[in-house]
Each structure stands twice: as structure tokens, then as C-alpha cells.
C-alpha atoms as a PDB file:
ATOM      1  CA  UNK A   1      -0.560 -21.856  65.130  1.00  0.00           C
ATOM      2  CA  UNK A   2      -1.148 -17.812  64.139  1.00  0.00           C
ATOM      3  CA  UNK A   3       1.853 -16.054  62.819  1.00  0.00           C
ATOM      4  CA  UNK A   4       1.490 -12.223  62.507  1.00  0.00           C
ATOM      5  CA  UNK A   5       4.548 -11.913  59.901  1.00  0.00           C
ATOM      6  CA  UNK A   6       2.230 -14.026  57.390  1.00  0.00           C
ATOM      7  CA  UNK A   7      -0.509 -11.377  55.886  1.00  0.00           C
ATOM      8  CA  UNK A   8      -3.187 -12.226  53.260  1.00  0.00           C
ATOM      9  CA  UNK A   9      -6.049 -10.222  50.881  1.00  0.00           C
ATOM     10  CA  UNK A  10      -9.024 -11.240  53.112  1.00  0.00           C
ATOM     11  CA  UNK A  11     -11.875 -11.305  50.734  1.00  0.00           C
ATOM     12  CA  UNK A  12     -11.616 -13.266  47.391  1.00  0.00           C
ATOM     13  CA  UNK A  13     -12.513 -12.268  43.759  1.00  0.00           C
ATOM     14  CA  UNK A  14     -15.991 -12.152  42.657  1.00  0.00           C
ATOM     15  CA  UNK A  15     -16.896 -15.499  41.205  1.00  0.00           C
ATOM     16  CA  UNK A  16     -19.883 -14.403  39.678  1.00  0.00           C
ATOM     17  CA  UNK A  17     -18.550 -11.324  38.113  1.00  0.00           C
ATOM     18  CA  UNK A  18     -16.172 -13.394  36.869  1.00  0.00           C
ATOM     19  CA  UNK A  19     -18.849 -16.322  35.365  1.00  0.00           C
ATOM     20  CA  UNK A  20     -20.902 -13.768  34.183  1.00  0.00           C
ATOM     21  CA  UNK A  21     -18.211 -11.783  31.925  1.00  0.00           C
ATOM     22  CA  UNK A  22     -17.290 -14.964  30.131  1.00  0.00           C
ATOM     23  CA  UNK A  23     -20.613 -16.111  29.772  1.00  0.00           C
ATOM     24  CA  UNK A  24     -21.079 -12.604  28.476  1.00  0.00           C
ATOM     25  CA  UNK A  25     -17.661 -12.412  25.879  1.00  0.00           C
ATOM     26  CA  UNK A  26     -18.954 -15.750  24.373  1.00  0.00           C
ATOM     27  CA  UNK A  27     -22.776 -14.771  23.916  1.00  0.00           C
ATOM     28  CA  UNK A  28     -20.897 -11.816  22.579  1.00  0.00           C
ATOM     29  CA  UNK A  29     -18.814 -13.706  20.259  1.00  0.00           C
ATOM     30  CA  UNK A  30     -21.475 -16.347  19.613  1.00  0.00           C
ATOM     31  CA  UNK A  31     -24.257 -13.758  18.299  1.00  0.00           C
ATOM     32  CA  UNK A  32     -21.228 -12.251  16.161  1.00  0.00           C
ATOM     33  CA  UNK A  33     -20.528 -15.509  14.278  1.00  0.00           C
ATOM     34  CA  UNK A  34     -24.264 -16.127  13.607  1.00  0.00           C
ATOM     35  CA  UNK A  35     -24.854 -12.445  11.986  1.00  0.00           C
ATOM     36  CA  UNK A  36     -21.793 -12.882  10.023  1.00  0.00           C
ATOM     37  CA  UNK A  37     -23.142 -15.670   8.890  1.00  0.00           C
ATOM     38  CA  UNK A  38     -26.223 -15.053   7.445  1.00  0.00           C
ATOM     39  CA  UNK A  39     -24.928 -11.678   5.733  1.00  0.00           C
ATOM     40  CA  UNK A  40     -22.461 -14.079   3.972  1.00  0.00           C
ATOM     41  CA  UNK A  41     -25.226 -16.305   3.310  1.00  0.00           C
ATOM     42  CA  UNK A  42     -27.254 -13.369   1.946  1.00  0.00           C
ATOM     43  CA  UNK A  43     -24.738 -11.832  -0.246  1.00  0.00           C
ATOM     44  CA  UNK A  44     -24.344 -14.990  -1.568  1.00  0.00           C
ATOM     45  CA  UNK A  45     -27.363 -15.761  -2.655  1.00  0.00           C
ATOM     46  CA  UNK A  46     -28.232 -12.392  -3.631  1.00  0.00           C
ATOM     47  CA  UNK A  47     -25.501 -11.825  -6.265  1.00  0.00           C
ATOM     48  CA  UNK A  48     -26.140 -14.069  -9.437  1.00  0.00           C
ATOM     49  CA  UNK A  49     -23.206 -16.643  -9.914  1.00  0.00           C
ATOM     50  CA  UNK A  50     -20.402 -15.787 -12.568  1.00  0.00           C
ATOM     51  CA  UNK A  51     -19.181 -17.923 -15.180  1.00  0.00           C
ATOM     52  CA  UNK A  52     -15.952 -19.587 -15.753  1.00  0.00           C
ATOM     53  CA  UNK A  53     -13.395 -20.574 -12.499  1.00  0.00           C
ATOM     54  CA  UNK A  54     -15.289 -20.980  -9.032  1.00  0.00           C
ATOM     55  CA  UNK A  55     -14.367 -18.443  -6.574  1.00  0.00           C
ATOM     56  CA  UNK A  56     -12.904 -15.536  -8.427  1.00  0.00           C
ATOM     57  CA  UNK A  57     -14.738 -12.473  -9.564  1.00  0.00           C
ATOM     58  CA  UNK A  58     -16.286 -11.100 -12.804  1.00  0.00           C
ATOM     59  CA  UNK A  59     -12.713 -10.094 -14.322  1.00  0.00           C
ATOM     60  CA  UNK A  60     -10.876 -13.298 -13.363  1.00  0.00           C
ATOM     61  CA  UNK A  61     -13.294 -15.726 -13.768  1.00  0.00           C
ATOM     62  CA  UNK A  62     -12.890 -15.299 -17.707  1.00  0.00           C
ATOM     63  CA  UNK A  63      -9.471 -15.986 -17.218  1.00  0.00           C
ATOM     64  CA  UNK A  64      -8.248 -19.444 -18.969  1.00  0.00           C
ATOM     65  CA  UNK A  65      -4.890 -19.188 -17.994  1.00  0.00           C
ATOM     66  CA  UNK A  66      -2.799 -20.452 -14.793  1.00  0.00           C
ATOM     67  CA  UNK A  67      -2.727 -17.513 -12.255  1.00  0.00           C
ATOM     68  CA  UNK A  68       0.797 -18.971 -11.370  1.00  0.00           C
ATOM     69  CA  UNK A  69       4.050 -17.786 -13.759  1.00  0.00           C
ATOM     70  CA  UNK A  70       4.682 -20.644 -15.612  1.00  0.00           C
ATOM     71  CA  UNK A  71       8.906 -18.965 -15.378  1.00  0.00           C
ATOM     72  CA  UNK A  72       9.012 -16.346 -13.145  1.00  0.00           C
ATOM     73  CA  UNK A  73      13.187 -15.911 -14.293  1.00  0.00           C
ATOM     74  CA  UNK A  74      12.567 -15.127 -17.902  1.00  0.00           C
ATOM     75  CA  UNK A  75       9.716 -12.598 -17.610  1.00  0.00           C
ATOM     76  CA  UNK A  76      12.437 -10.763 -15.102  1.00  0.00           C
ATOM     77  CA  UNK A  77      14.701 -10.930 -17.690  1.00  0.00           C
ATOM     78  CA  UNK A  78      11.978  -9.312 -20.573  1.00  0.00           C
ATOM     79  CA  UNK A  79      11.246  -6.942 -17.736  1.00  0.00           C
ATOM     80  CA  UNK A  80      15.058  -5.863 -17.287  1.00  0.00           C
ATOM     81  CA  UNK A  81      15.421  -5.688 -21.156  1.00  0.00           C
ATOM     82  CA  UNK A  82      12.212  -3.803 -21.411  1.00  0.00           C
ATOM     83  CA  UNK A  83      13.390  -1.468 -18.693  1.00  0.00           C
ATOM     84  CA  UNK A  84      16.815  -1.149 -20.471  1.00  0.00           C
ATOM     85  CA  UNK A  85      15.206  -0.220 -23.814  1.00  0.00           C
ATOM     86  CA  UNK A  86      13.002   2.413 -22.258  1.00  0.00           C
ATOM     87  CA  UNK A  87      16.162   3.838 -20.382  1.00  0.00           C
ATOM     88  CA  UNK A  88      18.683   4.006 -22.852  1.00  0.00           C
ATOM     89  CA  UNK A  89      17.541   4.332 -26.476  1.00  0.00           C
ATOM     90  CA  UNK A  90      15.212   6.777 -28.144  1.00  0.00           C
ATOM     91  CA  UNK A  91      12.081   5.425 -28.300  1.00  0.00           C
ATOM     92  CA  UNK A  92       8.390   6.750 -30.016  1.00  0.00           C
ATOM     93  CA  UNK A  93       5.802   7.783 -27.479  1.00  0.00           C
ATOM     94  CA  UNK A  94       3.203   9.257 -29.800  1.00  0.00           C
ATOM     95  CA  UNK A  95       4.527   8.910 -33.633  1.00  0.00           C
ATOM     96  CA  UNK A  96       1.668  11.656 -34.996  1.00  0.00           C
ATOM     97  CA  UNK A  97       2.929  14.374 -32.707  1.00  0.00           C
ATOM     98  CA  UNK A  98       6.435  13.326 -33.067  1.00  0.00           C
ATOM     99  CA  UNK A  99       7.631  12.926 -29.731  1.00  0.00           C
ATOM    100  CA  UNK A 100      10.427  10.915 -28.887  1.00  0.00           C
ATOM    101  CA  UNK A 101      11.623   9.957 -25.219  1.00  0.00           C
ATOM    102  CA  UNK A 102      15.474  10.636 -25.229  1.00  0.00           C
ATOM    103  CA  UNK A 103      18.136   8.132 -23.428  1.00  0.00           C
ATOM    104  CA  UNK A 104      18.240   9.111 -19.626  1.00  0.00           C
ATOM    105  CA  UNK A 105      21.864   9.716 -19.763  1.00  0.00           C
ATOM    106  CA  UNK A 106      21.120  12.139 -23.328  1.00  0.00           C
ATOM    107  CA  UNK A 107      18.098  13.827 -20.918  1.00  0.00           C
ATOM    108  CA  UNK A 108      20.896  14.504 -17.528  1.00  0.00           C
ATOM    109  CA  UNK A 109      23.346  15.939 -19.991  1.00  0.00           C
ATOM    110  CA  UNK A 110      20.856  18.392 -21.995  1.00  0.00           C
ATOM    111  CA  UNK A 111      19.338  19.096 -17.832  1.00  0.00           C
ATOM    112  CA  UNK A 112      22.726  20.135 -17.216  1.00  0.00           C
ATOM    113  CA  UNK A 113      23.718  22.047 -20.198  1.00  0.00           C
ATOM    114  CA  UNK A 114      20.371  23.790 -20.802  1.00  0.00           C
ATOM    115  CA  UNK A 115      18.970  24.013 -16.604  1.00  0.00           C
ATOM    116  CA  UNK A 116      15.291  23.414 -15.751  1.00  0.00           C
ATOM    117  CA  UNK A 117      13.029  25.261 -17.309  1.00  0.00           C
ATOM    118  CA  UNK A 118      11.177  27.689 -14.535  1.00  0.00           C
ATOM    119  CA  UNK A 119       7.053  26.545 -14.090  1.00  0.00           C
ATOM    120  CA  UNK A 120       6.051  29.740 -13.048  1.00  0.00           C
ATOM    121  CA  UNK A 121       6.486  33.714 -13.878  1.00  0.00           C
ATOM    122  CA  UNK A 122       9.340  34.919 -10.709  1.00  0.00           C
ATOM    123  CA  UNK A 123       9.116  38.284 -11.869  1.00  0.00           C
ATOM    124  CA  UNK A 124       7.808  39.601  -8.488  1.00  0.00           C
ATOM    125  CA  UNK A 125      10.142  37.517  -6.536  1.00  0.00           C
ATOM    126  CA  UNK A 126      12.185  39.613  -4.171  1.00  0.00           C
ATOM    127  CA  UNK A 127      15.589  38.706  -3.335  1.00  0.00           C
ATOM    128  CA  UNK A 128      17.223  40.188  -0.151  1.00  0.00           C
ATOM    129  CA  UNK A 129      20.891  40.370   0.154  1.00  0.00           C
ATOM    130  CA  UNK A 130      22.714  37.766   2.689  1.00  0.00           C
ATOM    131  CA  UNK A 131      23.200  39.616   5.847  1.00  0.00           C
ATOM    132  CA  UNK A 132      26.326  38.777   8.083  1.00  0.00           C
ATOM    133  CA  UNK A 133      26.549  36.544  10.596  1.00  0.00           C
ATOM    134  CA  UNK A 134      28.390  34.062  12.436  1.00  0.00           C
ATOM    135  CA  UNK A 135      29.331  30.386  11.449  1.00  0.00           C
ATOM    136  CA  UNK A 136      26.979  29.459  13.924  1.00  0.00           C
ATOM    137  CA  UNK A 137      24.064  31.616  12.598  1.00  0.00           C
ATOM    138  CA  UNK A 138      24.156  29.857   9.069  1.00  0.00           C
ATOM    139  CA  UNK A 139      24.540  33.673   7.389  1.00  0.00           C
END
């Protein structure tokens, strides 16, 4: 029985196209693998083996201690105190030059009282006088 309502694609996909794209992708991924390989194999050979814990580098394989905190809650509470000290009390940065970092409330107040001091010379800055305007036009 042919009905006319029914309509198809007449030719099919390209099998081989298909087979040969795959084949392709893994070759592809196969030949990747292998060269990754043997440069891992090569750098591994060709670098001379460190001392002390297997699979860490020059710096951390001296290392004797767990990597792990042994309590993560108390060196957050030496950090806090730390931060606390540096914040609010006067503390020595370099004793033979004699300077002293101030308490950050101490430092806003003086900011306030004595302004910023300016970085560069604004002697040949040129101010212009505000020109009128609408609300609209910000002047």
C-alpha cells in the first residue's frame, strides 16, 4: 500500500564517512596517549630523583612535617589575634629607623584631621569654573 501523505529523506548517511571519522578520532586519541607517554617517561628519567618524601618536589621533599594542620581552629585563632595586634596597637616595623605602624583607627583620625598628602606638584592644574546647567545636565 503507497501513501503520498507519508514522506522520507531518500538517501541514508554515509557509513563510511562515518567509520572512518571514528576510526580517525581514536588513532587520533591513541597516538596522543602514546607521545604523552614517553615525554613523561623521559622527563622522568631525565631529572635525577630528590631526596626525602616520594612525589613532591625539591622544596617539599625536605619537609618532615604532616602537610595536613594538625588544628586548623587554633591557628585561625593566632591568625585573628595576629591580625588584631597588627590592626590596633602600635607596633615596630624597622626599630633602627624608628618607624612605628600606628592603630588603624589612630591612622583614619590623623587622615581626617591632617588630609592626604598630594603625590604630585598641581601647580599647573587649571580649574574652570562650574558652568550652569540643568538638573538633568549634572552642572
Amino acid at each position: 500500500m503507497h501513501n503520498d501523505d507519508v514522506r522520507f529523506e531518500h538517501n541514508d548517511i554515509n557509513a563510511v564517512a562515518v567509520v572512518g571519522t571514528g576510526l580517525g578520532v581514536l588513532i587520533a586519541t591513541l597516538l596522543t596517549v602514546f607521545v604523552i607517554w614517553f615525554v613523561f617517561a623521559y622527563f622522568r628519567d631525565s631529572h635525577p630523583k630528590q631526596e626525602g618524601r616520594p612525589g613532591l618536589g625539591p622544596v617539599f621533599g625536605r619537609i618532615r612535617q604532616p602537610l595536613l594542620q594538625s588544628s586548623p581552629r587554633a591557628d585561625l585563632e593566632a591568625l585573628r589575634a595576629r591580625d588584631h595586634r597588627l590592626l590596633n596597637e602600635y607596633n615596630w616595623v624597622d626599630r633602627s629607623k624608628g618607624i612605628v605602624s600606628i592603630p588603624i583607627n589612630r591612622a583614619i583620625d590623623k587622615l581626617v584631621a591632617e588630609g592626604m598628602p598630594p603625590r604630585r606638584n598641581y601647580s599647573d592644574l587649571k580649574l574652570y569654573p562650574p558652568r550652569e546647567g540643568a538638573r538633568d545636565t549634572g552642572f
